[in-house]
N, C-alpha and C. Protein backbone atom coordinates (compact mmCIF):
# COMPACT_ATOMS: atom_id res chain seq x y z
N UNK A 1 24.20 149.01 183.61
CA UNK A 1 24.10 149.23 182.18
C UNK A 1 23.35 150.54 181.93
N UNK A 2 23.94 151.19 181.08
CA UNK A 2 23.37 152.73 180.35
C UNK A 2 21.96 152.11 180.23
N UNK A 3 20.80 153.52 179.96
CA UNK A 3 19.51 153.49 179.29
C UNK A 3 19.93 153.13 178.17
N UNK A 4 20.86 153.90 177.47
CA UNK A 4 20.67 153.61 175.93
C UNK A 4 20.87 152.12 175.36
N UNK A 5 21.61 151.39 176.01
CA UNK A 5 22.07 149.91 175.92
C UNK A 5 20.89 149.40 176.50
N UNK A 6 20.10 149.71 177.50
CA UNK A 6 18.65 148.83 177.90
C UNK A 6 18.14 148.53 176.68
N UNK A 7 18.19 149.74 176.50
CA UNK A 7 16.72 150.06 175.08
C UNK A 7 17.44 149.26 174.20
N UNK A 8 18.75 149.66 173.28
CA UNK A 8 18.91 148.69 172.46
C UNK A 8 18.64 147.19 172.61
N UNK A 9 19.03 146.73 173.57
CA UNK A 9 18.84 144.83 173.93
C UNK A 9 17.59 144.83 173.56
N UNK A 10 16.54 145.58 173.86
CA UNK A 10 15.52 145.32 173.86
C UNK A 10 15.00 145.15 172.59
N UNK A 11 15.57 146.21 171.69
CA UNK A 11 14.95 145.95 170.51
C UNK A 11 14.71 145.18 168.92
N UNK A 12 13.91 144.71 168.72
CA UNK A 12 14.02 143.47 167.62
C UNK A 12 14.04 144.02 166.41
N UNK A 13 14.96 143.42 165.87
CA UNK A 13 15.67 143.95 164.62
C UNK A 13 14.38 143.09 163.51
N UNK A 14 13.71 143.78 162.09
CA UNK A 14 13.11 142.44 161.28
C UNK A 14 13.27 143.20 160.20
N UNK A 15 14.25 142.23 159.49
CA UNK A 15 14.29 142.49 158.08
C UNK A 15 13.00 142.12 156.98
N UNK A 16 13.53 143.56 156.06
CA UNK A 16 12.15 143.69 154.38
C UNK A 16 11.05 143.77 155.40
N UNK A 17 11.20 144.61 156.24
CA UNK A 17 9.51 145.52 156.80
C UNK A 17 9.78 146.64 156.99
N UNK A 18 8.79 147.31 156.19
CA UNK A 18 7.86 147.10 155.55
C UNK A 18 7.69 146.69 154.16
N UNK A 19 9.00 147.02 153.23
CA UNK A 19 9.24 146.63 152.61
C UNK A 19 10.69 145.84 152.15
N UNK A 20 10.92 144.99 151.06
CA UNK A 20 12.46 144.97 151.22
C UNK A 20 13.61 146.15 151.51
N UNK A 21 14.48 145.43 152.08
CA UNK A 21 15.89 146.29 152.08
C UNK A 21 15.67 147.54 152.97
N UNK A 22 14.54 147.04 154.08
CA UNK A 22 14.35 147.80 155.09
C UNK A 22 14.16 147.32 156.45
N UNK A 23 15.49 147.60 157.57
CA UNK A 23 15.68 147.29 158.79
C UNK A 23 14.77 147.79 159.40
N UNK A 24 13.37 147.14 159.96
CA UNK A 24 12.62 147.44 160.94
C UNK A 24 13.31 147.53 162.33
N UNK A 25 13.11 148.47 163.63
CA UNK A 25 13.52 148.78 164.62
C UNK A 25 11.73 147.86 165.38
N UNK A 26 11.94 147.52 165.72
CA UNK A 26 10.55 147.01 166.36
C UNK A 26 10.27 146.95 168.06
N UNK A 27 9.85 147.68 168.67
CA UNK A 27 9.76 148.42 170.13
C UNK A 27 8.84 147.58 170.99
N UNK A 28 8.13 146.56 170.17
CA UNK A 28 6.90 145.85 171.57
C UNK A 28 7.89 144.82 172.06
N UNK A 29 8.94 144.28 172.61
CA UNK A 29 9.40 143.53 173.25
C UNK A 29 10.38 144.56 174.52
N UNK A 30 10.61 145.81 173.79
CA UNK A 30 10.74 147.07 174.99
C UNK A 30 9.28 146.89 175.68
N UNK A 31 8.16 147.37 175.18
CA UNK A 31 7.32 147.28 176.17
C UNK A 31 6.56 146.19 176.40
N UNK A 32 7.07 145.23 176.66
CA UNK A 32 7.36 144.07 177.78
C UNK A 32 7.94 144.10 179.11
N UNK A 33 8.59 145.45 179.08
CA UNK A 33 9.21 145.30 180.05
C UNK A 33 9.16 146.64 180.66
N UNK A 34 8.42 146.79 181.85
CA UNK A 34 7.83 147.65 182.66
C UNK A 34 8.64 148.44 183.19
N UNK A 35 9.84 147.54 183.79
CA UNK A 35 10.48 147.94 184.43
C UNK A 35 11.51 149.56 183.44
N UNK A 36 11.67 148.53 182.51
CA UNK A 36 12.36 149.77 181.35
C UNK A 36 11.76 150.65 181.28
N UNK A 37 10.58 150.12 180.86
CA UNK A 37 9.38 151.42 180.20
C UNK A 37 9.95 152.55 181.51
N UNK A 38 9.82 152.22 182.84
CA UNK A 38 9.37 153.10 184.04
C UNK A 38 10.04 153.63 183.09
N UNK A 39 11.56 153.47 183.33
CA UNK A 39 13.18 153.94 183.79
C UNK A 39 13.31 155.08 182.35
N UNK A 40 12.71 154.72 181.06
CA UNK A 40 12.37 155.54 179.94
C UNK A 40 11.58 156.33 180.10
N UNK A 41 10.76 156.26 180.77
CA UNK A 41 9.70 157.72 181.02
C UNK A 41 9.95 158.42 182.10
N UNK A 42 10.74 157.99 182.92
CA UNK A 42 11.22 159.03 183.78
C UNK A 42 12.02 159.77 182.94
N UNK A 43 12.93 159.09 182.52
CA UNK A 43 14.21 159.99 181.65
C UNK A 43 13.63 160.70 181.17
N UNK A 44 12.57 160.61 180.37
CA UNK A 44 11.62 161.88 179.47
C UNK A 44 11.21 162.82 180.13
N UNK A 45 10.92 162.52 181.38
CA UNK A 45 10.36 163.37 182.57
C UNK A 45 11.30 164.38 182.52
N UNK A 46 12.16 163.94 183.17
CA UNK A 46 13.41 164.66 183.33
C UNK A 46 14.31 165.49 182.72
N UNK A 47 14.08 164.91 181.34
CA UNK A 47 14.90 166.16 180.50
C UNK A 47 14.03 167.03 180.04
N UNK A 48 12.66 167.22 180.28
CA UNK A 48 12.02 167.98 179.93
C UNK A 48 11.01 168.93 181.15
N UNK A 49 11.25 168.36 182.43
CA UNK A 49 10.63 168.91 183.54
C UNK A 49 11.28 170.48 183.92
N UNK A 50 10.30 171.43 183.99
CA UNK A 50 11.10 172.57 184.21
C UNK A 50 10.96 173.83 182.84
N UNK A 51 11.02 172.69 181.78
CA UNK A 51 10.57 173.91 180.78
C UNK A 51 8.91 174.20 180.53
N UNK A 52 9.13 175.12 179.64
CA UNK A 52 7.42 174.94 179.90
C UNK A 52 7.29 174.79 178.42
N UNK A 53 6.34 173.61 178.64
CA UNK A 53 5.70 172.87 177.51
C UNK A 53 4.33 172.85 177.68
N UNK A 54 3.25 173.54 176.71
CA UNK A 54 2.00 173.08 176.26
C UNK A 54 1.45 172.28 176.15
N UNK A 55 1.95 171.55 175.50
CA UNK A 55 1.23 170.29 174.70
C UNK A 55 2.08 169.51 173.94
N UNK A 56 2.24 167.92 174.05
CA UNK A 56 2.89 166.93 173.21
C UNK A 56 1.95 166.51 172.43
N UNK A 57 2.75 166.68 171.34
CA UNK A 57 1.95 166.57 169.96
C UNK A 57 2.87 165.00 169.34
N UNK A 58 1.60 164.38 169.03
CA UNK A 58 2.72 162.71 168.55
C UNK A 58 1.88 161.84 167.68
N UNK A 59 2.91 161.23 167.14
CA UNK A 59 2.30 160.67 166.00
C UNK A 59 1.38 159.21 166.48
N UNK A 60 1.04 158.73 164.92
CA UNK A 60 0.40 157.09 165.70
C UNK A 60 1.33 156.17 164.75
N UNK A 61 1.42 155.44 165.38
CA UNK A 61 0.49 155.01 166.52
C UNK A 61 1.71 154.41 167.74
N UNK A 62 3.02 154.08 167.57
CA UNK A 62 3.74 153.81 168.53
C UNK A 62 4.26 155.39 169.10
N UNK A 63 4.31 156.54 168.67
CA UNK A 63 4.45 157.41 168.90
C UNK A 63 3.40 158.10 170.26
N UNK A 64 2.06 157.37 170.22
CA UNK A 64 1.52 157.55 171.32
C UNK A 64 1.41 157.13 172.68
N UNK A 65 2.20 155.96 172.13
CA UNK A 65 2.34 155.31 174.08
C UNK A 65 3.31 156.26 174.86
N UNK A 66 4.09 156.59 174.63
CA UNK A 66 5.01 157.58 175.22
C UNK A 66 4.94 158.70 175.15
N UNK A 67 4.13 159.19 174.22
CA UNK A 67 3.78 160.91 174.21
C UNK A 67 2.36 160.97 174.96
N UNK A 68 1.49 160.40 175.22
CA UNK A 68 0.69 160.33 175.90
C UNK A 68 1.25 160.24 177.27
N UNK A 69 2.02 159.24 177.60
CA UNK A 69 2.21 158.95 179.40
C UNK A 69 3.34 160.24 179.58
N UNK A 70 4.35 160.97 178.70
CA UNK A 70 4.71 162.21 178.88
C UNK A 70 4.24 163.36 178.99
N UNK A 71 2.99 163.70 178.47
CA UNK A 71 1.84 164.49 177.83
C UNK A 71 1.38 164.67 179.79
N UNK A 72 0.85 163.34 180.19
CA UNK A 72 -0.03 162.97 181.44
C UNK A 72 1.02 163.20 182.81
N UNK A 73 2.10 162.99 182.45
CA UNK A 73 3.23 163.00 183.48
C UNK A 73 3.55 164.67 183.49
N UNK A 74 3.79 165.08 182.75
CA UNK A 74 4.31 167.10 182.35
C UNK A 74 3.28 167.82 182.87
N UNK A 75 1.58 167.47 182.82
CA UNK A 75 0.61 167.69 183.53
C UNK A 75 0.36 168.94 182.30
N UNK A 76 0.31 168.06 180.61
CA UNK A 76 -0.24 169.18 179.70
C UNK A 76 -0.93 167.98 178.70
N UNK A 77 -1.77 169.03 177.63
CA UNK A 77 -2.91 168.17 177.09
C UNK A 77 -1.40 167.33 175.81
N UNK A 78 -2.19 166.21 175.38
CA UNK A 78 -1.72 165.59 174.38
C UNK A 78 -2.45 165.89 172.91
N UNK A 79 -1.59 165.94 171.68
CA UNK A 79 -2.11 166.21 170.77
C UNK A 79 -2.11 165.01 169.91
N UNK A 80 -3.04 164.37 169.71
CA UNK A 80 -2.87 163.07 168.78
C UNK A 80 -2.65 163.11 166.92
N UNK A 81 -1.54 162.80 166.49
CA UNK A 81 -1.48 163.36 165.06
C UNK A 81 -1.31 162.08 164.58
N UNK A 82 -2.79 161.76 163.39
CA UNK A 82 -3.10 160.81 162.45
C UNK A 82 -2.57 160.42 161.38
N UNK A 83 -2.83 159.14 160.85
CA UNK A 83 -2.90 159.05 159.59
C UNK A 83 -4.11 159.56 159.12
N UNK A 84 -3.61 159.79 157.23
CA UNK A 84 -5.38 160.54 156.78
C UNK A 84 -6.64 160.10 157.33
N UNK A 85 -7.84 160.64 157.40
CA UNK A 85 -9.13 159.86 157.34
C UNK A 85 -9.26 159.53 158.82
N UNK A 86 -8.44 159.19 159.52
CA UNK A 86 -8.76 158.73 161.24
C UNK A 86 -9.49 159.36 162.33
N UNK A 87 -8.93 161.04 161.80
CA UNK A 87 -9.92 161.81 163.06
C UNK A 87 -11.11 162.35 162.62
N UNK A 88 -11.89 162.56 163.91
CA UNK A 88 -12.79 162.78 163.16
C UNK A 88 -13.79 164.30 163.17
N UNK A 89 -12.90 165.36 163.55
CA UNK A 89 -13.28 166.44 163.46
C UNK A 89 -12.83 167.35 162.32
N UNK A 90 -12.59 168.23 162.15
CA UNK A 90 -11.97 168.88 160.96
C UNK A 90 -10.56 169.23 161.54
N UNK A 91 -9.88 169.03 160.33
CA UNK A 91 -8.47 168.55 160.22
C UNK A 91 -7.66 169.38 159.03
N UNK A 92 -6.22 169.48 159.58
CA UNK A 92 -5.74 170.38 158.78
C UNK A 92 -4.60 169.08 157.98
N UNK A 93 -4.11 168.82 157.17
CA UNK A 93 -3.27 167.85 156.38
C UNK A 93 -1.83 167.97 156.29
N UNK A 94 -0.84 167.15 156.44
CA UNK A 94 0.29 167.58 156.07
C UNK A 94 0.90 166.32 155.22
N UNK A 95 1.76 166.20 154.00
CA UNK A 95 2.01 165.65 153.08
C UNK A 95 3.31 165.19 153.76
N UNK A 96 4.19 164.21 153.44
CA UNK A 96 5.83 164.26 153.68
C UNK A 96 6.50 162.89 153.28
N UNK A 97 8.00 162.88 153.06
CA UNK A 97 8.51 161.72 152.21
C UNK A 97 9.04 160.85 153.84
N UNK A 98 8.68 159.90 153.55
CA UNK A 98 9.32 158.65 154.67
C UNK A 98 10.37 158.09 153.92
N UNK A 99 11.27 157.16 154.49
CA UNK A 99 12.82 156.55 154.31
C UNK A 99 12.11 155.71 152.74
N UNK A 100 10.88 154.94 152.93
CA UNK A 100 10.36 154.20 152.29
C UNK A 100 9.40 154.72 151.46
N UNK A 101 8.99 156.01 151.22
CA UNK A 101 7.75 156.27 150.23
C UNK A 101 7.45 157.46 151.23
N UNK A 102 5.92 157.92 150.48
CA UNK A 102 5.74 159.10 150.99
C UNK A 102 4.05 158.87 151.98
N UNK A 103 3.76 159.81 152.74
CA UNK A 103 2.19 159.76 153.66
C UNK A 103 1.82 160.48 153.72
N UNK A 104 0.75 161.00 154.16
CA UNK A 104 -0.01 162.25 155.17
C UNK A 104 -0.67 162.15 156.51
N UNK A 105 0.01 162.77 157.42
CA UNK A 105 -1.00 162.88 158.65
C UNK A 105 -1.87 164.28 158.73
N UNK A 106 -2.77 163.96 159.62
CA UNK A 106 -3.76 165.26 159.98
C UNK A 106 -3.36 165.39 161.41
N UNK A 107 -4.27 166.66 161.69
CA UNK A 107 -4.23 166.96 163.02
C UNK A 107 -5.46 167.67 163.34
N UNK A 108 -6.42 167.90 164.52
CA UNK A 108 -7.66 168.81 164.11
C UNK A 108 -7.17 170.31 164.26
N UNK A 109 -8.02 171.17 163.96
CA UNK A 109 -7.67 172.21 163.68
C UNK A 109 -8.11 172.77 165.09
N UNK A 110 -8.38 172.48 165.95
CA UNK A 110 -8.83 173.02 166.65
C UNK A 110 -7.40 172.61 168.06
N UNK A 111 -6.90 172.04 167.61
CA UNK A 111 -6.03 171.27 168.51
C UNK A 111 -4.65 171.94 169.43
N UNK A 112 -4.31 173.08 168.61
CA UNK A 112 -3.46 173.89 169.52
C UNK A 112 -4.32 175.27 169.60
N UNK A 113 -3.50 176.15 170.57
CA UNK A 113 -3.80 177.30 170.95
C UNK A 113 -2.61 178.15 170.47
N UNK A 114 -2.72 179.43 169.53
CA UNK A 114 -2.31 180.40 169.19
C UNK A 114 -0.78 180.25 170.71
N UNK A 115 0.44 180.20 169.77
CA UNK A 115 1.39 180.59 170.60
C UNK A 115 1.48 179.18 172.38
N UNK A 116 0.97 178.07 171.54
CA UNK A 116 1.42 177.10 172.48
C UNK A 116 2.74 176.58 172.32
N UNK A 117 3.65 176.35 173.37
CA UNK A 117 4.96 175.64 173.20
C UNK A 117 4.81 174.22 172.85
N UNK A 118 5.38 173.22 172.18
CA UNK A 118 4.99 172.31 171.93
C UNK A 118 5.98 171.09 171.47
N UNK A 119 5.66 170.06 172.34
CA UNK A 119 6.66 169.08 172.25
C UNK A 119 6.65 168.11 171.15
N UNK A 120 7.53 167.74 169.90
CA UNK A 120 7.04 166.65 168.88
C UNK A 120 7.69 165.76 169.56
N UNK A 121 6.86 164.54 169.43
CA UNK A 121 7.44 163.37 170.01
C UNK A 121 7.10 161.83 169.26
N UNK A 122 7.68 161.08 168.97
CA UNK A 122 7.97 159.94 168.24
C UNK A 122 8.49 158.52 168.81
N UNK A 123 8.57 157.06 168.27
CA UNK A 123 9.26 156.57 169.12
C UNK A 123 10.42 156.65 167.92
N UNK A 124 10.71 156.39 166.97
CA UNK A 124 11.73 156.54 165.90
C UNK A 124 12.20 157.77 165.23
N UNK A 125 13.38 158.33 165.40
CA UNK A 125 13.93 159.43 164.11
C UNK A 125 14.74 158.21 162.91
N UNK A 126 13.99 158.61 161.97
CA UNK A 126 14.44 158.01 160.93
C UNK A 126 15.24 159.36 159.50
N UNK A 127 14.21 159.75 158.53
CA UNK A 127 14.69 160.66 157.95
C UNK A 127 14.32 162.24 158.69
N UNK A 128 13.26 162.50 159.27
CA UNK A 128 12.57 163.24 160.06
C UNK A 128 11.48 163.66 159.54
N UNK A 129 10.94 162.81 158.28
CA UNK A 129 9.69 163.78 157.59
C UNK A 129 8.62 163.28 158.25
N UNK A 130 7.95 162.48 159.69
CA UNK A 130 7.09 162.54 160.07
C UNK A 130 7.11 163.37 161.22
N UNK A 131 8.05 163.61 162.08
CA UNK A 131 8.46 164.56 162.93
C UNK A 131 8.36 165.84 162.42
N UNK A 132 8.79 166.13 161.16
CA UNK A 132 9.03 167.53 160.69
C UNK A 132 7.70 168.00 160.56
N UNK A 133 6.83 167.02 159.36
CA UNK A 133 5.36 166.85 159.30
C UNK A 133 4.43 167.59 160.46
N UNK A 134 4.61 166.67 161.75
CA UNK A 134 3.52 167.35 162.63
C UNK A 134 4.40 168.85 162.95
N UNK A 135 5.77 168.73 163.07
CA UNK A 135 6.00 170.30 163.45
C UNK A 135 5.50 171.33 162.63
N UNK A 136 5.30 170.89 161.18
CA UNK A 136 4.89 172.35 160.25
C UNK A 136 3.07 172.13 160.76
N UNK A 137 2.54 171.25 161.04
CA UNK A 137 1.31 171.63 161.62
C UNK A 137 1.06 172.05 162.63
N UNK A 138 2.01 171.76 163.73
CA UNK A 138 2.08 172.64 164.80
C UNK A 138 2.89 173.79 164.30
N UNK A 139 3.13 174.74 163.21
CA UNK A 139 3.27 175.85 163.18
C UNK A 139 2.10 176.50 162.63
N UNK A 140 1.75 175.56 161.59
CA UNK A 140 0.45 176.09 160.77
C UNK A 140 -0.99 176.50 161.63
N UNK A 141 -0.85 175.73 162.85
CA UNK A 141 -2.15 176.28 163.97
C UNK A 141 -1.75 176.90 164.78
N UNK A 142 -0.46 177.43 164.68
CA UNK A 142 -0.70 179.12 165.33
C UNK A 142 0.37 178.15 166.73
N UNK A 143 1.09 177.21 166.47
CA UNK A 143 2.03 176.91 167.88
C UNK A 143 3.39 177.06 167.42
N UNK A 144 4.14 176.95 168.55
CA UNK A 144 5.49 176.85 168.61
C UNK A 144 6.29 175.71 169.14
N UNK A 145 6.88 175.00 167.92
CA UNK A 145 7.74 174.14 168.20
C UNK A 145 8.74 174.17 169.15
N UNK A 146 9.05 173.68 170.53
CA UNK A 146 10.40 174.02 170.91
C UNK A 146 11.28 172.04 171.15
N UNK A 147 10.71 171.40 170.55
CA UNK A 147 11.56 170.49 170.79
C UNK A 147 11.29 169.38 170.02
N UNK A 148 11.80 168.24 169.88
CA UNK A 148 11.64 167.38 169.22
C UNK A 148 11.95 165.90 170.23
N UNK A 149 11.58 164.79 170.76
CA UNK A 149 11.86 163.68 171.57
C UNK A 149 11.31 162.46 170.86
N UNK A 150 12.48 161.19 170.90
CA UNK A 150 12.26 160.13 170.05
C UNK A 150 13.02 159.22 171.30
N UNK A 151 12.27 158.18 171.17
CA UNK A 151 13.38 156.94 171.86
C UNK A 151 14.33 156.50 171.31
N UNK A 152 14.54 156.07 169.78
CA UNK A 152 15.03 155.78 168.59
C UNK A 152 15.99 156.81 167.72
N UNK A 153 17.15 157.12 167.44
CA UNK A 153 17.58 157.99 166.77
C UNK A 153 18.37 156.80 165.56
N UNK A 154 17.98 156.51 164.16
CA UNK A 154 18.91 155.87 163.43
C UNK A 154 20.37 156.63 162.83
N UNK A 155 20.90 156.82 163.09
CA UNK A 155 21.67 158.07 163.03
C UNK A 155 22.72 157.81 161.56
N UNK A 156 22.42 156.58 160.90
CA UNK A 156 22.53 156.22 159.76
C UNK A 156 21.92 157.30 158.86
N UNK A 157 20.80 157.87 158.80
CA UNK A 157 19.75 158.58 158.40
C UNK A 157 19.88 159.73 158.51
N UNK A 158 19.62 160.52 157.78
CA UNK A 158 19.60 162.40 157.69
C UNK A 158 18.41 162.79 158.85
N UNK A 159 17.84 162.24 159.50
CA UNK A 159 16.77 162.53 160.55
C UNK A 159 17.58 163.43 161.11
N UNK A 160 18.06 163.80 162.17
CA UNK A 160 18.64 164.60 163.39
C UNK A 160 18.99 165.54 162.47
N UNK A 161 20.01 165.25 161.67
CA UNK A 161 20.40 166.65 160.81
C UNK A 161 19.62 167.48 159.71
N UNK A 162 18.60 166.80 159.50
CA UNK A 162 16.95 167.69 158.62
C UNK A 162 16.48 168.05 159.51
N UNK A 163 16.23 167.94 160.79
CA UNK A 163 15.28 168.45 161.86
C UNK A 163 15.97 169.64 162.18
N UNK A 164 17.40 169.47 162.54
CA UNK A 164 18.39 171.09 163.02
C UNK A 164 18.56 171.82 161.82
N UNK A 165 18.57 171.21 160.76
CA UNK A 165 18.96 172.56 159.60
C UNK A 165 17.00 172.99 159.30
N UNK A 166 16.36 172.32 159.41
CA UNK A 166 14.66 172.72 159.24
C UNK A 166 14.54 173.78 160.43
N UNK A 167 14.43 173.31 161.62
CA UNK A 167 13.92 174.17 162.67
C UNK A 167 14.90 174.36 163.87
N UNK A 168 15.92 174.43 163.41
CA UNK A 168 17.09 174.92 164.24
C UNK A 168 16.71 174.38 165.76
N UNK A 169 16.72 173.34 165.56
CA UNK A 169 16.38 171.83 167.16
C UNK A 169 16.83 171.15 167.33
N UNK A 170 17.97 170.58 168.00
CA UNK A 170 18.32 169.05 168.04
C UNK A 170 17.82 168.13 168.40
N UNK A 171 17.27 167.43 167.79
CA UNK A 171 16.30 166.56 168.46
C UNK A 171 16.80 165.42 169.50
N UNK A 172 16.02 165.02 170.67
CA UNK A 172 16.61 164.56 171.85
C UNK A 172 16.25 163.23 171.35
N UNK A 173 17.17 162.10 171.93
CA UNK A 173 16.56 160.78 172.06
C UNK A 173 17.33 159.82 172.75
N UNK A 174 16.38 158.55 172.98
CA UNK A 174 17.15 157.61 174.69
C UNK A 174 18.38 156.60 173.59
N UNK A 175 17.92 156.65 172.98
CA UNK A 175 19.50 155.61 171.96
C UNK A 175 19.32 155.43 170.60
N UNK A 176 20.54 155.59 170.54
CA UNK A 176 21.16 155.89 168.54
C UNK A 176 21.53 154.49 168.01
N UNK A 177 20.99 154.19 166.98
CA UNK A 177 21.85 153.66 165.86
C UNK A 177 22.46 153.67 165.15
C-alpha cells in the first residue's frame, strides 16, 4: 500500500470541529503508529535531503511533531511559530483568515538569520493562511522561503493554489483530500 493511503486509513474523520459544518482531519491515531510515523519522516527526509535548508519554521501545535523531528533529522535549527501571547521573548505578529475564522501567530524576532532558506511546515494545508502567515514572517525577518511541507493537503480548499499564486511554491505533501 502507497504512503498516501497509509496516512489516509489512519486518519479520523470528526464532524462540527471546531465548529459546525466543519470536517476535522484528526492525526493522533496516525501517531499511534510508529511504524508509519518512521515511514512519514523518512519520506520528508528524502524529498528534502540535498537541498539546503536553514531552518524549519512550523506552526503549533500538531505542526511541531514533524517539523521538529525534520528540523533534527536535516541537522538545522527549528523555528517554533505560536499562537499570540505563548512566546516569550519579543515577537513579531502575523494576522490571517483560517477556513473557519480568523488568528494570529508570532514568531521571535530574533529567530531567523538575514537570508536563511527556510522550510514552512504544517501537518494540514487547508486554505493556506497559516502556512502563508509564518511565510510572510519568515520574509519579514530577513529569510527566504523556499518551500512549503504538510502531511495533509485538503485539496477541496484553495490552500495549494493561494500558496503558488502567493509565493510562487507548490507546496509538497504525503496525501490529498
Amino acid at each position: 500500500m502507497q504512503l498516501s493511503e497509509k496516512i489516509k486509513n489512519s486518519i479520523r474523520d470528526i464532524q462540527d470541529y471546531p465548529k459546525p459544518g466543519v470536517l476535522f482531519r484528526d492525526i493522533t491515531p496516525l501517531l499511534a503508529n510508529p511504524v508509519l510515523v518512521r515511514e512519514m519522516v523518512q519520506q520528508l527526509i528524502k524529498d528534502y535531503a540535498g537541498q539546503k535548508i536553514d531552518a524549519i519554521a512550523s506552526t503549533e501545535a500538531r505542526g511541531f511533531i514533524f517539523g521538529s523531528v525534520l528540523a533534527y533529522e536535516l541537522g538545522c535549527p527549528f523555528i517554533p511559530v505560536r499562537k499570540s501571547g505563548k512566546l516569550p521573548y519579543k515577537t513579531r505578529s502575523q494576522s490571517y483568515a483560517l477556513e473557519y475564522g480568523t488568528a494570529s501567530i508570532e514568531m521571535h524576532t530574533d529567530a531567523i538569520q538575514p537570508g536563511w532558506r527556510v522550510l514552512v511546515h504544517d501537518d494540514l494545508l487547508a486554505t493556506g493562511g497559516t502556512a502563508g502567515a509564518t511565510a510572510d514572517l519568515v520574509q519579514a525577518l530577513g529569510g527566504v522561503v523556499v518551500g512549503f511541507s504538510f502531511i495533509i493537503n485538503l485539496s477541496f480548499l484553495p490552500g495549494e493554489k493561494n500558496l503558488k499564486e502567493r509565493f510562487g511554491l507548490p507546496p509538497h505533501y504525503l496525501a490529498s483530500y
